[in-house]
N, C-alpha and C. Protein backbone atom coordinates (compact mmCIF):
# COMPACT_ATOMS: atom_id res chain seq x y z
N UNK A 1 -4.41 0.27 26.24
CA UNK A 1 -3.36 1.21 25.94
C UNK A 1 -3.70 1.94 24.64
N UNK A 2 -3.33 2.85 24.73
CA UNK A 2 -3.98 4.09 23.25
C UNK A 2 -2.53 4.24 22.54
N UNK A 3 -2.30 4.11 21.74
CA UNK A 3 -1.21 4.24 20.52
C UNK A 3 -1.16 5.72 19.74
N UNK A 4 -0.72 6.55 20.01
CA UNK A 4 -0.45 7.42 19.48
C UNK A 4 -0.59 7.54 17.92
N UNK A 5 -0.95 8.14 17.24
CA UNK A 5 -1.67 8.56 15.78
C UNK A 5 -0.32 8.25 14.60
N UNK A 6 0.92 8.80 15.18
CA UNK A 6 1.99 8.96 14.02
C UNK A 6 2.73 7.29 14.54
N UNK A 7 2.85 6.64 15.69
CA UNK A 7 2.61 5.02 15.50
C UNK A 7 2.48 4.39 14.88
N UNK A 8 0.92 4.79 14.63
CA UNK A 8 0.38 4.29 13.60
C UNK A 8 0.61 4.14 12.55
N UNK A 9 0.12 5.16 12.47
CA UNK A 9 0.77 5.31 10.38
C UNK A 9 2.44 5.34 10.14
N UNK A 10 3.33 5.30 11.27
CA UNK A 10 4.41 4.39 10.57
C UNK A 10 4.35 3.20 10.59
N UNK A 11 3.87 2.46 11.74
CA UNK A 11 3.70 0.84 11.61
C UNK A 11 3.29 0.76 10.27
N UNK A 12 2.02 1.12 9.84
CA UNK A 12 1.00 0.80 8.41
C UNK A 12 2.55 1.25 7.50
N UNK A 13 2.82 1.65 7.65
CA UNK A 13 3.93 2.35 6.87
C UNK A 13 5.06 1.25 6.19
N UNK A 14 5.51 1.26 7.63
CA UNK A 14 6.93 0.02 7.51
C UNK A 14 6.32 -0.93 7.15
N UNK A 15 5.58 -1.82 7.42
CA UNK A 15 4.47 -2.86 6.70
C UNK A 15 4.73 -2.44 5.57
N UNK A 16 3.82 -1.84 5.18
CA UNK A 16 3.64 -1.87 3.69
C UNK A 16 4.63 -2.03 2.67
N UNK A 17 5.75 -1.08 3.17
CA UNK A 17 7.09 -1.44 2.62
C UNK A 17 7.99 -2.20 2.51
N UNK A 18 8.25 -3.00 4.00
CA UNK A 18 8.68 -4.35 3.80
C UNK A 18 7.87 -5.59 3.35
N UNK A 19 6.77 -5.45 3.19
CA UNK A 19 5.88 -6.51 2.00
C UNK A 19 6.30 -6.13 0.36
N UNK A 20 5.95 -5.02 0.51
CA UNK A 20 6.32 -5.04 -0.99
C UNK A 20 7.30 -5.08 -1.71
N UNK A 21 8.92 -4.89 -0.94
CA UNK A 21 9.72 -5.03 -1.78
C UNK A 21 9.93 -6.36 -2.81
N UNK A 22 10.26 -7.45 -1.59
CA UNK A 22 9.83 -8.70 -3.12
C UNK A 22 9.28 -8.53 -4.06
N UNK A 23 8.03 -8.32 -3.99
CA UNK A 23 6.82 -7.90 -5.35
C UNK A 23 7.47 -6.85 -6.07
N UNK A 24 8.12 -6.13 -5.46
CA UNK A 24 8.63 -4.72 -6.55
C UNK A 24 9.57 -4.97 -7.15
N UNK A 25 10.52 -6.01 -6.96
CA UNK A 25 11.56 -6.55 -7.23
C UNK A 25 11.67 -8.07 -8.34
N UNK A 26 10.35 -8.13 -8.42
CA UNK A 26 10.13 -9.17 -9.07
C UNK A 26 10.42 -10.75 -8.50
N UNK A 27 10.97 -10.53 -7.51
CA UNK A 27 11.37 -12.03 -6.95
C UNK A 27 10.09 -13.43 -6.44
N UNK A 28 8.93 -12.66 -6.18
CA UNK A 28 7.35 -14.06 -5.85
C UNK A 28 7.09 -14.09 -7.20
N UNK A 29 7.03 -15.23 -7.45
CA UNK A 29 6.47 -16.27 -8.28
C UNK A 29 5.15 -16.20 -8.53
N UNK A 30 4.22 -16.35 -9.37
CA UNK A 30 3.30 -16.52 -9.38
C UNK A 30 2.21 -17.85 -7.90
N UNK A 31 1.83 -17.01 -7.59
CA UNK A 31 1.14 -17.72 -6.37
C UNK A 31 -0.15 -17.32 -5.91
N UNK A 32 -0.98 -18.24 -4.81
CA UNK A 32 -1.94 -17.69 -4.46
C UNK A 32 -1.93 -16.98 -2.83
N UNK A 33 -1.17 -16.89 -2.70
CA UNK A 33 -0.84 -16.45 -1.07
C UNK A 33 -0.48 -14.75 -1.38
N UNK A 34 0.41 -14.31 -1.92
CA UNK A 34 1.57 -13.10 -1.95
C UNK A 34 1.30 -12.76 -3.18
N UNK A 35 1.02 -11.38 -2.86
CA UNK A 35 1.30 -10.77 -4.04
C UNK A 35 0.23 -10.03 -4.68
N UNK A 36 -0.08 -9.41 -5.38
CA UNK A 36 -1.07 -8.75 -6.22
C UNK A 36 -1.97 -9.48 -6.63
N UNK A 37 -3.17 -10.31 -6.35
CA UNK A 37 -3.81 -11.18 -6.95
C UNK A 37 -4.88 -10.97 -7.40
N UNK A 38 -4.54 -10.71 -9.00
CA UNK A 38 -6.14 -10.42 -9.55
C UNK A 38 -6.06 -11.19 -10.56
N UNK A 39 -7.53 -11.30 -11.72
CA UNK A 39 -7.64 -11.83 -12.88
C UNK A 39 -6.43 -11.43 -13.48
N UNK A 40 -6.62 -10.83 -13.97
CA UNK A 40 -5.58 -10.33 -15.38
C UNK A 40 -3.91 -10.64 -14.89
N UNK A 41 -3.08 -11.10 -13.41
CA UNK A 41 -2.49 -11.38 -12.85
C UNK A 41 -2.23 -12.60 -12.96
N UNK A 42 -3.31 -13.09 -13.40
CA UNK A 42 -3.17 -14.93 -13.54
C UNK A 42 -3.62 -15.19 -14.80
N UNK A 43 -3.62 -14.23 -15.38
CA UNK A 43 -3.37 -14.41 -17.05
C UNK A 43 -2.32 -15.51 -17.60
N UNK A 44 -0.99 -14.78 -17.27
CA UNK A 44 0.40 -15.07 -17.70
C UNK A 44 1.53 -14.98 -16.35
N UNK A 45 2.47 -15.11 -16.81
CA UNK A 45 3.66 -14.55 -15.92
C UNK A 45 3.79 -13.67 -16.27
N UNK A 46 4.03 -12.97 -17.37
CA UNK A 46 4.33 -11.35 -18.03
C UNK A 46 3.41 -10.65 -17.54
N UNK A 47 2.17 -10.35 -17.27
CA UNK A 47 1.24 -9.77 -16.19
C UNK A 47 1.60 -9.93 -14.59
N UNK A 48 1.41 -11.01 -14.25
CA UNK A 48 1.90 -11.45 -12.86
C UNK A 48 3.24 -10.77 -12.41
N UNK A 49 4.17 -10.34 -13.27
CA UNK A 49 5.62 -9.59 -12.53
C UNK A 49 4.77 -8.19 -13.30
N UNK A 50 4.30 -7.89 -14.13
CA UNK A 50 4.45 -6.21 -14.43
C UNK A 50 3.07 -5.92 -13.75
N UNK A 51 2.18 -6.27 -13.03
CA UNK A 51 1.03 -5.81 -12.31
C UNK A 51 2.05 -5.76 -10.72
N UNK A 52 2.26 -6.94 -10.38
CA UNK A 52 3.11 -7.11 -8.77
C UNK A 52 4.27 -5.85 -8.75
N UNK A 53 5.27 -5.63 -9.95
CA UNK A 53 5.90 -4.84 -9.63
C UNK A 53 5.33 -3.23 -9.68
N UNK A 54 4.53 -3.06 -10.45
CA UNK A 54 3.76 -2.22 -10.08
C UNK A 54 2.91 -1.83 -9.03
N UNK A 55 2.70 -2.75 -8.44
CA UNK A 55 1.70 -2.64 -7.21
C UNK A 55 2.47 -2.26 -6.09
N UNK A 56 3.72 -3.61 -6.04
CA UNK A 56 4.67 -3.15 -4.86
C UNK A 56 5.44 -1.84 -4.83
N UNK A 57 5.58 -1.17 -6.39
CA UNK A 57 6.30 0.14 -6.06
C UNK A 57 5.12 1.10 -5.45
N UNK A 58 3.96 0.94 -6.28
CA UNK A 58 2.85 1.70 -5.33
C UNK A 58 2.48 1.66 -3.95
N UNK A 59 2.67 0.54 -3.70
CA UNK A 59 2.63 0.22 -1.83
C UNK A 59 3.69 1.07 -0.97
N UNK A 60 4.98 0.57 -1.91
CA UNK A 60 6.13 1.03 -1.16
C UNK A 60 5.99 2.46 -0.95
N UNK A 61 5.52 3.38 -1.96
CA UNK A 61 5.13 4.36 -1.75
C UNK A 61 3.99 4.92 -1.12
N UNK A 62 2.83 4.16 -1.34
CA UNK A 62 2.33 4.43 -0.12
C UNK A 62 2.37 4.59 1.66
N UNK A 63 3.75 3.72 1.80
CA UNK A 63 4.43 2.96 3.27
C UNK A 63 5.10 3.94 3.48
N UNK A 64 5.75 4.88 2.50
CA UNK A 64 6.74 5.85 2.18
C UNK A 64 6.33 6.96 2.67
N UNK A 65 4.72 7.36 2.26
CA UNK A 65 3.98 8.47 2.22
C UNK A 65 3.68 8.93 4.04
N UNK A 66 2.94 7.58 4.47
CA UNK A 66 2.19 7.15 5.48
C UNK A 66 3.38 7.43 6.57
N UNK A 67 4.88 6.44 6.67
CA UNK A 67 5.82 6.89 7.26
C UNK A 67 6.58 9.06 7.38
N UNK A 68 6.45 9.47 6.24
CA UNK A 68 6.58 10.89 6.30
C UNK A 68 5.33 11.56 6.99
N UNK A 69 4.34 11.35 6.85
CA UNK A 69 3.24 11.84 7.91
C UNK A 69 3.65 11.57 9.13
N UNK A 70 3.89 10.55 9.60
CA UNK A 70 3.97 9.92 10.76
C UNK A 70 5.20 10.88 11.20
N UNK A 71 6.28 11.10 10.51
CA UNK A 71 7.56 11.72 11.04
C UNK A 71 7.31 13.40 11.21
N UNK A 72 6.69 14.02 9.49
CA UNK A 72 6.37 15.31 9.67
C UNK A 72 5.19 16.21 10.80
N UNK A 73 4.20 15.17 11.02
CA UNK A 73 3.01 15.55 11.52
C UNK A 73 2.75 15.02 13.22
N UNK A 74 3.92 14.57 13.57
CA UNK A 74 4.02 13.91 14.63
C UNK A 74 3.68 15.14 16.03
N UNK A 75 3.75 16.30 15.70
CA UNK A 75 3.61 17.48 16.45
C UNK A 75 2.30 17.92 16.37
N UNK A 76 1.47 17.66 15.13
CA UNK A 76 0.21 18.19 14.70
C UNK A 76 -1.02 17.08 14.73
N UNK A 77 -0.72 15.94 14.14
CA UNK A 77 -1.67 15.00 14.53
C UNK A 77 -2.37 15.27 16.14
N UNK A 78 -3.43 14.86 15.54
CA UNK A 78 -3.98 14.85 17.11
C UNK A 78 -3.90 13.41 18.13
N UNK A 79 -4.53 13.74 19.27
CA UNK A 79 -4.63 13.04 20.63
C UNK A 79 -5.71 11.50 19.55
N UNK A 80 -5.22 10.48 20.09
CA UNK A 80 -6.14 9.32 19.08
C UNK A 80 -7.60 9.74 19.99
N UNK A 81 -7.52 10.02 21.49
CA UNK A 81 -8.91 10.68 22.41
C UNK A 81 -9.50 11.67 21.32
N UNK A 82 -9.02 12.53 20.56
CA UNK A 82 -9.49 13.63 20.08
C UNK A 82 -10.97 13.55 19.14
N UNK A 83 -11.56 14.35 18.90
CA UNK A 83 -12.72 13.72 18.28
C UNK A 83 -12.19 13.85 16.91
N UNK A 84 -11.10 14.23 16.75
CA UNK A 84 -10.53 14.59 14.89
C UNK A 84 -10.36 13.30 14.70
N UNK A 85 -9.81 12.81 16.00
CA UNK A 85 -9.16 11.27 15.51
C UNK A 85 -9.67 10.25 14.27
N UNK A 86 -10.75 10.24 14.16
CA UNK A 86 -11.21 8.92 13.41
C UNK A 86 -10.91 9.18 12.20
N UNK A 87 -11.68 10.91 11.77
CA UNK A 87 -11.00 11.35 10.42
C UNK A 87 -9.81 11.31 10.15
N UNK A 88 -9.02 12.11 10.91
CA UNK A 88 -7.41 11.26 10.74
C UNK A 88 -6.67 9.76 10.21
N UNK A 89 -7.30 9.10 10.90
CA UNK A 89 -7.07 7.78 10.97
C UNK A 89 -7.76 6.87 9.46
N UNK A 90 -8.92 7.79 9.19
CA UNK A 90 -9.22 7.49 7.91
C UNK A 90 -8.25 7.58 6.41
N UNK A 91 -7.14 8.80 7.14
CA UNK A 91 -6.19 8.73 5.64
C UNK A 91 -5.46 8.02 4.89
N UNK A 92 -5.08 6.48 5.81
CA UNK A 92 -4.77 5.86 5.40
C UNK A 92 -5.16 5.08 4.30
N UNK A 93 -6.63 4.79 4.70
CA UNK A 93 -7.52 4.15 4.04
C UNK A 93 -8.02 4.78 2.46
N UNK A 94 -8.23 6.52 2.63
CA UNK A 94 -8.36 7.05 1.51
C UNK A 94 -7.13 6.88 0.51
N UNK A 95 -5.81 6.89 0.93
CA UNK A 95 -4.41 6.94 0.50
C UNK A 95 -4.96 5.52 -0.47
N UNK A 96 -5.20 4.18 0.17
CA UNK A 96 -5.11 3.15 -0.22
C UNK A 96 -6.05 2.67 -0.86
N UNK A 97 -6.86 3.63 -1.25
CA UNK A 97 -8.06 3.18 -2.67
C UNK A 97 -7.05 4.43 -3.57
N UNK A 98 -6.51 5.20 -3.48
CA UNK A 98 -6.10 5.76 -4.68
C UNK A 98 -5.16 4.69 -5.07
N UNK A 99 -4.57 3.99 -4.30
CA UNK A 99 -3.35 2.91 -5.22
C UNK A 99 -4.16 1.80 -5.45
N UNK A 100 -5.13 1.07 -4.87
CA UNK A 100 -5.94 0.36 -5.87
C UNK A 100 -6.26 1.03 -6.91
N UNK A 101 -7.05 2.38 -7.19
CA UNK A 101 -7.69 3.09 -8.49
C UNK A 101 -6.24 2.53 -9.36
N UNK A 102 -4.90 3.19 -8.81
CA UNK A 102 -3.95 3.43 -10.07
C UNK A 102 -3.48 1.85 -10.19
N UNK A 103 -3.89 0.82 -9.46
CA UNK A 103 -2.87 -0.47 -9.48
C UNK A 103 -4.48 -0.94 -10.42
N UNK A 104 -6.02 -0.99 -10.76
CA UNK A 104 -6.46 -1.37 -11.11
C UNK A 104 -6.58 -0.89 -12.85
N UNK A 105 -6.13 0.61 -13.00
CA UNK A 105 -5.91 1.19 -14.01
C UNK A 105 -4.88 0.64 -15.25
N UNK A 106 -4.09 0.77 -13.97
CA UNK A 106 -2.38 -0.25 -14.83
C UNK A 106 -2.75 -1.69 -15.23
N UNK A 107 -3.29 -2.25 -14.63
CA UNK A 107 -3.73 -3.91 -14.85
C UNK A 107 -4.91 -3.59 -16.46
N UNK A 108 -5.48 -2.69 -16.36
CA UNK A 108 -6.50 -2.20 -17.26
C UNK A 108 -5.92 -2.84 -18.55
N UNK A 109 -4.62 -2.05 -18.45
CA UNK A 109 -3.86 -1.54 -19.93
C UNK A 109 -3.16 -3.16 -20.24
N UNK A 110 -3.45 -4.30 -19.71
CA UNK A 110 -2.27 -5.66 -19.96
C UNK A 110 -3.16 -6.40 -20.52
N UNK A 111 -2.60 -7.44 -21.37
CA UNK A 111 -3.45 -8.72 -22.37
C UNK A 111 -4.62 -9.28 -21.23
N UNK A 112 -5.47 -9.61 -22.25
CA UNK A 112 -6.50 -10.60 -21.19
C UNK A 112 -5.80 -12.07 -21.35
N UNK A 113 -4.88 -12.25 -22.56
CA UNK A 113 -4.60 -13.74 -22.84
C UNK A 113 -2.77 -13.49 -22.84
């Protein structure tokens, strides 16, 4: 079965957004399962909520972004058959190294200790 293009990128969408609210909200705990997990994350707890809530508002917005494509472009996207398709399908992926760049930037700026 072939899934239609704007599907897609709302599924990736709604995902993203219902993961991240906890994290954006501050409510996960420091853990190894959930959540933003990098060095500087497992510094402290004061890193661990201001990297996570940062990350999850960036996700959420990314889920945000990904869902408005999906709604606005739902007429224009192409056939997933199409040969545009793959490039298409790549935007997600480009979308989601710019919020690593800005979620690795922000972590930049926090104590190492």
């Amino acid at each position: 079965m072939i899934v239609p293009i704007p599907y897609v990128f709302a599924g990736i969408g709604i995902a993203s957004m219902l993961v991240s609210i906890p994290i954006m909200l501050r409510r996960v705990p420091m853990n190894r399962w959930y959540g933003v997990r990098t060095r500087k994350a497992f510094v402290s707890e004061d890193n661990w909520y201001e990297i996570n809530a940062f990350g999850g508002k960036a996700f959420f917005l990314f889920g945000l972004l990904l869902v408005a494509v999906a709604w606005f472009g739902r007429d224009i996207l192409p056939d997933p058959r199409d040969l545009l398709a793959p490039f298409v399908m790549a935007i997600p992926a480009l979308a989601l190294l710019v919020v690593l760049l800005a979620l690795w930037l922000f972590s930049r700026r926090l104590p190492d200790k």
